[in-house]
N, C-alpha and C. Protein backbone atom coordinates (compact mmCIF):
# COMPACT_ATOMS: atom_id res chain seq x y z
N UNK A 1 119.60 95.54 40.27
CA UNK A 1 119.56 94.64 39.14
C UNK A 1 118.12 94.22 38.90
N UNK A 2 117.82 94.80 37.41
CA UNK A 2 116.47 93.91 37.30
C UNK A 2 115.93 92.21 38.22
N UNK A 3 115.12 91.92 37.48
CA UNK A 3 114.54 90.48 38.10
C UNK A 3 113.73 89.95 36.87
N UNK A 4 113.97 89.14 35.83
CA UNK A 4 113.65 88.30 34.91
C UNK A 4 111.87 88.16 34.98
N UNK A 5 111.03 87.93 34.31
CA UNK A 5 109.70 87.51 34.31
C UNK A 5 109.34 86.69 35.30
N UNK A 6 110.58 85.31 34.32
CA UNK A 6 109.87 84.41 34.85
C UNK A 6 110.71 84.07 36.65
N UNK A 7 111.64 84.89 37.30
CA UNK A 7 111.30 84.94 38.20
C UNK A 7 110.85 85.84 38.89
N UNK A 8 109.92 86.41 38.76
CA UNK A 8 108.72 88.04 39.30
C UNK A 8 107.65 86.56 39.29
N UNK A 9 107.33 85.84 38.61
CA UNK A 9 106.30 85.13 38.46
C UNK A 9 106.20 84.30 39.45
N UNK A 10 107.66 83.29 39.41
CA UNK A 10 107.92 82.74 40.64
C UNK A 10 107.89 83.34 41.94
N UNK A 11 108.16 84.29 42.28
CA UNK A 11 107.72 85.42 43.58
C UNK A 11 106.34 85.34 43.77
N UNK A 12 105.68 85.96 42.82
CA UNK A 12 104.38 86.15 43.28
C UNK A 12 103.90 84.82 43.53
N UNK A 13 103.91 83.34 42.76
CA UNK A 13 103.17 82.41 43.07
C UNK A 13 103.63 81.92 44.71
N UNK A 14 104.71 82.26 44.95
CA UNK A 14 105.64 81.96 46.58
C UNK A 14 104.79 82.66 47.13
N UNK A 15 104.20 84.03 47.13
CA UNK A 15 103.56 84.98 47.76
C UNK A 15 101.83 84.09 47.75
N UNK A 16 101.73 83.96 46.64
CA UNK A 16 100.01 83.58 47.23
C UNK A 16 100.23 82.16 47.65
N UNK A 17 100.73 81.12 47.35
CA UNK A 17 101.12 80.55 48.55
C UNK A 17 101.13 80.61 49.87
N UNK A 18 101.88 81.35 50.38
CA UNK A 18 102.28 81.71 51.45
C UNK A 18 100.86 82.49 52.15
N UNK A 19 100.31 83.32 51.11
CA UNK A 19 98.64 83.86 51.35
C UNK A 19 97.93 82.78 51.61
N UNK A 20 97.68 81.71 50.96
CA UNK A 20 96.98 80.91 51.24
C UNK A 20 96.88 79.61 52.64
N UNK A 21 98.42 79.49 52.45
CA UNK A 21 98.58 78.51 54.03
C UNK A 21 98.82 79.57 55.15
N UNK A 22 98.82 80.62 55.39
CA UNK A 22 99.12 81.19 56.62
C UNK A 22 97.50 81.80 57.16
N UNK A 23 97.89 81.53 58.16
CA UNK A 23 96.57 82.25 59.13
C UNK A 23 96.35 83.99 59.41
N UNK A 24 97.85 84.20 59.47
CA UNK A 24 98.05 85.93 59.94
C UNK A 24 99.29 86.07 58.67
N UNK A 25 98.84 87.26 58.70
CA UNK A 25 99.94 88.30 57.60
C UNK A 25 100.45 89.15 57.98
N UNK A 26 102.00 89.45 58.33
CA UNK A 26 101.96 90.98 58.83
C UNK A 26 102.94 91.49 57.82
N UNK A 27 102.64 92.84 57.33
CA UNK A 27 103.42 93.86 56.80
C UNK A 27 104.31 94.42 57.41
N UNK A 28 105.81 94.17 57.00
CA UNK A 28 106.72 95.26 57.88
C UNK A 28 107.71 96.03 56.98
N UNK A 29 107.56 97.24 57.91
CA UNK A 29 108.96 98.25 56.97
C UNK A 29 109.77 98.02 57.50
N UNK A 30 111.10 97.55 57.12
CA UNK A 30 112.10 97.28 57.67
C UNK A 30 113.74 98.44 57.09
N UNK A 31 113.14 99.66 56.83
CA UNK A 31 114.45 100.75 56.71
C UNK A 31 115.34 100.68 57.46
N UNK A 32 116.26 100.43 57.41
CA UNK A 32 117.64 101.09 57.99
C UNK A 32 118.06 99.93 58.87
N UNK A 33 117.49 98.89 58.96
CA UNK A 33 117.89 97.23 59.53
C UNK A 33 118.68 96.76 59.10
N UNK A 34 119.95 96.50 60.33
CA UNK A 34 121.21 95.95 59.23
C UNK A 34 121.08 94.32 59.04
N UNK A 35 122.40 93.68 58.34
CA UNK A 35 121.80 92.31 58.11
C UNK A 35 122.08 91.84 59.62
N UNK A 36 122.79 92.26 60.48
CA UNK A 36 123.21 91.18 61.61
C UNK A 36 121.58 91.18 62.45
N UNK A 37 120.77 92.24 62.52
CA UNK A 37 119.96 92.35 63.53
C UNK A 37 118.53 91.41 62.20
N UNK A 38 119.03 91.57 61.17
CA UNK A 38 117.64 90.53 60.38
C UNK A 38 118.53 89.52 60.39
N UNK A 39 119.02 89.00 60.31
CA UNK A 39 119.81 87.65 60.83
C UNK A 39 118.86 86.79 61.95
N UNK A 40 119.21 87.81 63.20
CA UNK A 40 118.77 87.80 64.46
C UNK A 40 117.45 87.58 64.14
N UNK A 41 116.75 88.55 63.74
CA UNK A 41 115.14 88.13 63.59
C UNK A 41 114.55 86.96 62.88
N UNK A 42 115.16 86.86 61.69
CA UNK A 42 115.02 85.79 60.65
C UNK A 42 114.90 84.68 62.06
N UNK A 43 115.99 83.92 62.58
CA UNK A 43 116.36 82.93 63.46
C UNK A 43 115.06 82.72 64.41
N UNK A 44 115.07 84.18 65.14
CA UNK A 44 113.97 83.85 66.35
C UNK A 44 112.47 83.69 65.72
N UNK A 45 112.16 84.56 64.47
CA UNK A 45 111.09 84.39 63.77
C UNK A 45 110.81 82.57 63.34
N UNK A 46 111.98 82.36 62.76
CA UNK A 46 111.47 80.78 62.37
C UNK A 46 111.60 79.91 63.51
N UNK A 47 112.23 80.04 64.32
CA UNK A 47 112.13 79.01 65.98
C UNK A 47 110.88 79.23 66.30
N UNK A 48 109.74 80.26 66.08
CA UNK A 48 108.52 80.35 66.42
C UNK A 48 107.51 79.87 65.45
N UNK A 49 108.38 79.49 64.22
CA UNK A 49 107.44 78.59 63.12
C UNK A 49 106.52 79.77 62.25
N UNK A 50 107.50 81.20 62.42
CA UNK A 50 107.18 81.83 61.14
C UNK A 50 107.92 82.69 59.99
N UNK A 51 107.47 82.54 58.80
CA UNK A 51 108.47 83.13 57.85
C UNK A 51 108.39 84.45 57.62
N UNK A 52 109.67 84.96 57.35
CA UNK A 52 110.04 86.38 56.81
C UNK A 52 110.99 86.39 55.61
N UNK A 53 110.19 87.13 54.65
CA UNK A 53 110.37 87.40 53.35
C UNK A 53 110.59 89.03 53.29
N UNK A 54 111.53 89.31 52.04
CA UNK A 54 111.33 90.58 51.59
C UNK A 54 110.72 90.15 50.09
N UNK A 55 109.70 91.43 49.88
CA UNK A 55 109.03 91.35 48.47
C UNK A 55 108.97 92.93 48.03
N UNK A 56 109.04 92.78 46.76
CA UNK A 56 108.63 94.16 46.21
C UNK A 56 107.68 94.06 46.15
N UNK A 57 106.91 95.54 46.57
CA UNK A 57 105.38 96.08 46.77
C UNK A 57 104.40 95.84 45.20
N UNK A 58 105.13 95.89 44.14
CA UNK A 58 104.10 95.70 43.16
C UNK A 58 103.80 94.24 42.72
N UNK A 59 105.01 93.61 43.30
CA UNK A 59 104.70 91.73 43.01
C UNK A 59 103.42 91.44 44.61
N UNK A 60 103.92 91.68 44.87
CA UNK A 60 103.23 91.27 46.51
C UNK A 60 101.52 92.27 46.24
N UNK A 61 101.19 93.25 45.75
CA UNK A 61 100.25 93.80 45.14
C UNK A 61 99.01 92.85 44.45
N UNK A 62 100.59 92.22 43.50
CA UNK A 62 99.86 91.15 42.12
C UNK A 62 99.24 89.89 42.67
N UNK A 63 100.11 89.46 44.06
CA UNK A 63 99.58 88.48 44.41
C UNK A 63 98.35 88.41 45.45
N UNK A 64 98.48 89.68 46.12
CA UNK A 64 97.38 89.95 47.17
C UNK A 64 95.72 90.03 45.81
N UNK A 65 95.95 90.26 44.62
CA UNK A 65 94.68 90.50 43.69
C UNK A 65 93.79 89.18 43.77
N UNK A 66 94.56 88.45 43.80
CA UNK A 66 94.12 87.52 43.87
C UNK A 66 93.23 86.75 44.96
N UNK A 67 93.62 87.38 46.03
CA UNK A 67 93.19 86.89 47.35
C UNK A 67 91.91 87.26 47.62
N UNK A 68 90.75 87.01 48.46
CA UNK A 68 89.65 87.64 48.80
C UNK A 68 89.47 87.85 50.23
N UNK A 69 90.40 88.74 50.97
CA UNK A 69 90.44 89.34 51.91
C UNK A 69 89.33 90.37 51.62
N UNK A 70 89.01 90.66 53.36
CA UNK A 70 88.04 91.46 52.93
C UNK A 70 88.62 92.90 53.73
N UNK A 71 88.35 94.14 53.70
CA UNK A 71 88.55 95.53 54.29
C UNK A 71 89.47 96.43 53.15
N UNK A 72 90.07 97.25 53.62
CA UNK A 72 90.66 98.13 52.96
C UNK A 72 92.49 97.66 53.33
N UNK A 73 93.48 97.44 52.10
CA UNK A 73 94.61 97.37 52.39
C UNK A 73 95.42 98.39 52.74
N UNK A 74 96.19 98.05 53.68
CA UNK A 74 96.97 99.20 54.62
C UNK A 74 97.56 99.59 52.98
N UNK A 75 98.49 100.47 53.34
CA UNK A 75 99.28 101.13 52.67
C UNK A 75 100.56 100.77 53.17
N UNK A 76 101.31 100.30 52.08
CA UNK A 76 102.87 99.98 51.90
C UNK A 76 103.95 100.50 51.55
N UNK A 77 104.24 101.74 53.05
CA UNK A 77 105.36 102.47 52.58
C UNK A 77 106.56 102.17 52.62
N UNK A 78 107.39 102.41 51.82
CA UNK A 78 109.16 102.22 52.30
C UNK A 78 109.14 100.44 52.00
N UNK A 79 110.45 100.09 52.24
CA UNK A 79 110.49 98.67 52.05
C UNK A 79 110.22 97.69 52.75
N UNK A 80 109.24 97.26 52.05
CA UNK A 80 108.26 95.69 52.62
C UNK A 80 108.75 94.91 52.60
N UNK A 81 108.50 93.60 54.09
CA UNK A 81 108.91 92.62 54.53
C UNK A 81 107.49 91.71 54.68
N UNK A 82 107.83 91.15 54.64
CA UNK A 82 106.15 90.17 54.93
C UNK A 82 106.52 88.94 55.98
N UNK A 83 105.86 88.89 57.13
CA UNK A 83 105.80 87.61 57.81
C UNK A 83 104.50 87.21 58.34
N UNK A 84 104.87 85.87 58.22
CA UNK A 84 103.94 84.89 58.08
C UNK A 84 103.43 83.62 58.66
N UNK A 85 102.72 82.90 59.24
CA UNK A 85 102.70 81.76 59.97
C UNK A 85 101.54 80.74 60.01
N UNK A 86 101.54 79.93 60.61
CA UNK A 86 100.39 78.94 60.87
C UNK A 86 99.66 78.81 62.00
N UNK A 87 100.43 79.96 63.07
CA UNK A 87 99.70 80.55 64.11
C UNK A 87 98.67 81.94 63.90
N UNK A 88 98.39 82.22 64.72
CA UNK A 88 97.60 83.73 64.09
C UNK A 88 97.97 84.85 64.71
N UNK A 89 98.73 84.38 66.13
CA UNK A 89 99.30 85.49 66.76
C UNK A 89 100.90 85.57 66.58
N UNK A 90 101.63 84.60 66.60
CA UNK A 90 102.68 84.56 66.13
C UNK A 90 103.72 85.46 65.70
N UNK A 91 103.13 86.09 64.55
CA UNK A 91 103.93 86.87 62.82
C UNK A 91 103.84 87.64 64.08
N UNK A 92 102.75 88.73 64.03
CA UNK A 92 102.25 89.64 64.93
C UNK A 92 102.86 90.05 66.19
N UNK A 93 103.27 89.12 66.70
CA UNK A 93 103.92 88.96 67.95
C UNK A 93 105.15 88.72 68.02
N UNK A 94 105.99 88.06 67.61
CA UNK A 94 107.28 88.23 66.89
C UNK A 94 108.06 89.28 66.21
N UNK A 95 107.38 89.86 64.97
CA UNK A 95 107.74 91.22 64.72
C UNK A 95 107.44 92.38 65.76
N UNK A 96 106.40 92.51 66.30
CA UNK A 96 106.29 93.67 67.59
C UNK A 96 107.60 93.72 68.61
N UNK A 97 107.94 92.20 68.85
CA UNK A 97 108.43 92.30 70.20
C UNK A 97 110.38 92.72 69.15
N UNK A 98 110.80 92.69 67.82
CA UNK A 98 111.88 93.37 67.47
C UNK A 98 111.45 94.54 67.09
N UNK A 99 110.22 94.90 67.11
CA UNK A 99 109.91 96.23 66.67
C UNK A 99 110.17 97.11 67.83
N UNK A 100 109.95 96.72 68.95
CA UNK A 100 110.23 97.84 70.61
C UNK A 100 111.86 97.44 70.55
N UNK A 101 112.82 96.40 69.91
CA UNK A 101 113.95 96.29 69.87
C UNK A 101 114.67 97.68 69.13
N UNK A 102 114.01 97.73 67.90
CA UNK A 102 114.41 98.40 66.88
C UNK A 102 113.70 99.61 66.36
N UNK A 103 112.99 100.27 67.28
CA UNK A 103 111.96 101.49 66.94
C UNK A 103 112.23 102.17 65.61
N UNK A 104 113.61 102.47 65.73
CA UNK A 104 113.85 103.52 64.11
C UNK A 104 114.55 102.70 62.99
N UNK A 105 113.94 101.36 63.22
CA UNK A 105 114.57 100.63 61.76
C UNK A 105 113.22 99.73 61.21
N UNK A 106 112.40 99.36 62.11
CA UNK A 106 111.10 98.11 62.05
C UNK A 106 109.97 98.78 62.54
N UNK A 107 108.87 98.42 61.42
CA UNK A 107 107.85 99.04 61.80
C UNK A 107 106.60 98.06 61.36
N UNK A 108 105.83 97.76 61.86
CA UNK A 108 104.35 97.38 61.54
C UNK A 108 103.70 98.00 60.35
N UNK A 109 103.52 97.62 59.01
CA UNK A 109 102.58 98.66 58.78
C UNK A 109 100.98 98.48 58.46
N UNK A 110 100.43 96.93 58.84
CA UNK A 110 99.58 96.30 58.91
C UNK A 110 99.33 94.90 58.74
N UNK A 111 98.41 94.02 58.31
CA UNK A 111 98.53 92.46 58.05
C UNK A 111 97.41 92.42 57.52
N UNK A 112 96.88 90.87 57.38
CA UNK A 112 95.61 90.36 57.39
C UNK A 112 95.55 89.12 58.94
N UNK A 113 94.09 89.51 59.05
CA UNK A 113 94.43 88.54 60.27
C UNK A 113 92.89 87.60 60.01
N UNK A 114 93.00 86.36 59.87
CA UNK A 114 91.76 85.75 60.00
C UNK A 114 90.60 86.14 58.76
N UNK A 115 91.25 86.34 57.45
CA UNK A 115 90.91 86.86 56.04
C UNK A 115 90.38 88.43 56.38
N UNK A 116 90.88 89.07 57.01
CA UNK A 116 90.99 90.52 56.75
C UNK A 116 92.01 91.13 56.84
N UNK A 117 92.10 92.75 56.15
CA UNK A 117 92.75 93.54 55.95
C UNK A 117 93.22 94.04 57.54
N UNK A 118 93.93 94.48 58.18
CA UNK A 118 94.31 95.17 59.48
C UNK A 118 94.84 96.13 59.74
N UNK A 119 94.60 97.24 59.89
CA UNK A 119 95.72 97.95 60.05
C UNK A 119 96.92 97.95 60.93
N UNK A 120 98.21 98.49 61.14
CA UNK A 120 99.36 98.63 62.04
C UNK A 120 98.55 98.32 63.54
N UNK A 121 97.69 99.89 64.02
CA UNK A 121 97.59 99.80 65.38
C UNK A 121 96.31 98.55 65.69
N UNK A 122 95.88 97.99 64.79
CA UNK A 122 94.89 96.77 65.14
C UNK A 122 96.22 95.49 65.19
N UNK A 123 97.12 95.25 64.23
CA UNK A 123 97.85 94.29 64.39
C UNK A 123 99.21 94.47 65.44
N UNK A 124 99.18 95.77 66.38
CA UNK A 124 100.00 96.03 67.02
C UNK A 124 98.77 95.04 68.66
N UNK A 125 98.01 95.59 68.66
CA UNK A 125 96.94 95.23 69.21
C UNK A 125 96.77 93.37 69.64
N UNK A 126 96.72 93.05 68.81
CA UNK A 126 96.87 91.45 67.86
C UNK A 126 98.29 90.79 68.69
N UNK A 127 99.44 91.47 68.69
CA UNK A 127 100.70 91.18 68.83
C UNK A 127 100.68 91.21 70.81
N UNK A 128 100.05 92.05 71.27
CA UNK A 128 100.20 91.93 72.89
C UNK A 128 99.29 90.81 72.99
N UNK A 129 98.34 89.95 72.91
CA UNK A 129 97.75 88.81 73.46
C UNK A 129 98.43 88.11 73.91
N UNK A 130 98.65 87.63 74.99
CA UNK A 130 99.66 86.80 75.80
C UNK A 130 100.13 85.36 74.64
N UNK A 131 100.28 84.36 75.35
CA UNK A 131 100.69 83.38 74.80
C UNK A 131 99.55 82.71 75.29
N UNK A 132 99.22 81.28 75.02
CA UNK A 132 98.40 80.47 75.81
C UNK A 132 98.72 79.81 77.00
N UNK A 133 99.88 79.51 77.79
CA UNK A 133 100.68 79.09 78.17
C UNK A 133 100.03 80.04 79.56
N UNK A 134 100.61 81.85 79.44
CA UNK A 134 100.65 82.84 79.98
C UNK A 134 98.68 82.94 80.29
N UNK A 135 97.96 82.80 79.61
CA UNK A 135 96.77 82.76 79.41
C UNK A 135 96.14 81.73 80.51
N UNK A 136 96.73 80.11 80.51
CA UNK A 136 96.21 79.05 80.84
C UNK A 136 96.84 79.62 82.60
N UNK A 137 97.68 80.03 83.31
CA UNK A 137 98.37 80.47 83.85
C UNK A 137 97.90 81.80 85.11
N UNK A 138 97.09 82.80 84.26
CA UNK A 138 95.99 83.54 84.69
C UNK A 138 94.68 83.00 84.99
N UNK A 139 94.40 82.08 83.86
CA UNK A 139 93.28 81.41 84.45
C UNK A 139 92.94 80.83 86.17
N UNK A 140 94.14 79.89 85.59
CA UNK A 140 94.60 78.72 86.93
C UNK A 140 94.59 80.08 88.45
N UNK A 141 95.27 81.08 88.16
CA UNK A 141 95.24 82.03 89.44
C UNK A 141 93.83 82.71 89.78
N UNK A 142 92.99 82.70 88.47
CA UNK A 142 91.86 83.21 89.21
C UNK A 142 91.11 82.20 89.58
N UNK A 143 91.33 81.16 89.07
CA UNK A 143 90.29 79.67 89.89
C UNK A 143 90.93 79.68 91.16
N UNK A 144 92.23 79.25 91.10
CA UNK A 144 92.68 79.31 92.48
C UNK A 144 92.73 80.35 93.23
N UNK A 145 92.38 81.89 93.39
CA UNK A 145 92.35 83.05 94.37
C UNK A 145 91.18 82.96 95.20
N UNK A 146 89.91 82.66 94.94
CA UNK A 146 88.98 82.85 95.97
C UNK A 146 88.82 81.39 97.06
N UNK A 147 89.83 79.74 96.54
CA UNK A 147 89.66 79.01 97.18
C UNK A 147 91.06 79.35 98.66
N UNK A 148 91.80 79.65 97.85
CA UNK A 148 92.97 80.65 98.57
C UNK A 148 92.75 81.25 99.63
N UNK A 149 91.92 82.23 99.38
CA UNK A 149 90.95 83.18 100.04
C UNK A 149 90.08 82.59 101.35
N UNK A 150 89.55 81.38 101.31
CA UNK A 150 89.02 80.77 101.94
C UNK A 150 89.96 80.23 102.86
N UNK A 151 90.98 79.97 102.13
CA UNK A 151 91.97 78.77 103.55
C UNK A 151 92.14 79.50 104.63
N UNK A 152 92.90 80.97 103.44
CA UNK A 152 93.73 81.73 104.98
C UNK A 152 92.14 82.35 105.73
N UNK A 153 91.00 82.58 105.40
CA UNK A 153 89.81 83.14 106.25
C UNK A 153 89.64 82.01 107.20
N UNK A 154 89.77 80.62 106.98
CA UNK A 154 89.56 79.79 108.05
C UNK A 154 90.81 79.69 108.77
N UNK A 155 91.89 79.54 108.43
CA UNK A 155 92.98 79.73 109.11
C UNK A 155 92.73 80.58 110.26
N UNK A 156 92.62 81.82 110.13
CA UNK A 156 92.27 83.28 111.02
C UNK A 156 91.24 83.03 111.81
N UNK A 157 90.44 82.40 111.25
CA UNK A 157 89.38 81.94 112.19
C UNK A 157 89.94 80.50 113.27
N UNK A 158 90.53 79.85 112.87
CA UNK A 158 91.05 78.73 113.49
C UNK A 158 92.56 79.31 115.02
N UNK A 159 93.11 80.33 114.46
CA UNK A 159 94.08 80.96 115.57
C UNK A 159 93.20 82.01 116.59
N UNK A 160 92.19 82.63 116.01
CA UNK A 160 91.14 83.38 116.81
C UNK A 160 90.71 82.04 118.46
N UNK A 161 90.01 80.92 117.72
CA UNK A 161 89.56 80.23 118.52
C UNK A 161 90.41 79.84 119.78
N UNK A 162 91.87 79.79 119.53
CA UNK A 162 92.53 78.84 119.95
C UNK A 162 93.67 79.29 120.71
């Protein structure tokens, strides 16, 4: 069924919107995804505080014109999904982790990250960065390994003596 002007118009202004308050952009093809498993995603996507939209490629086109990202835009094959957030790793990371769910239905096919263009394997890239949590976590183990290191060396030295 067609789609009226004046809502194609309303789309696109939702779209640069959505360009404008989000930090990361990711492009996804979502072929052959039934509704129960975008259900599923929709849910876990917004518990992480980001949105997923479907748009047609020539509204979502009209609204990206507008934008001043800088690089070359991926290419948008098959049917586009767009997600979006106020994190930067988030979108990125969210769609990846149903994308190894769903290999032959969800696909990456690029973003913007931090006002650029990205491609798939840069925003696939983007999507493994731990969490901060996981991050703060590694840290804490490498501060704490060499004091570690020290106890049990005096320890060994302390049962040697004794």
């Amino acid at each position: 069924m067609a789609i009226t002007r004046a809502k194609k118009g309303e789309v696109v202004e939702k779209l640069k919107k959505a360009f404008k308050d989000a930090k990361s952009l990711v492009f996804v093809n979502f072929r052959g995804l039934n509704v129960a498993n975008t259900t599923s995603m929709r849910r876990a996507l917004k518990s992480e505080g980001v949105s997923y939209t479907v748009a047609k490629k020539t509204l979502t086109k009209l609204a990206l014109e507008g934008e001043k990202f800088k690089g070359v835009e991926p290419a948008l094959d098959g049917e586009l999904a767009l997600a979006w957030g106020k994190d930067l790793v988030a979108p990125a990371r969210g769609i990846y982790g149903f994308q190894k769910k769903f290999p032959e239905s969800l696909k990456i096919m690029g973003g913007v990250f931090e006002g650029r263009f990205m491609t798939a394997v840069e925003m696939e890239e983007i999507a493994q960065i731990p969490t901060l949590e996981v991050l703060r976590g590694k840290f804490i183990n490498i501060i704490n390994s060499p004091i570690q290191r020290l106890i049990i060396g005096l320890s060994e030295i302390a049962k040697v003596r004794n």
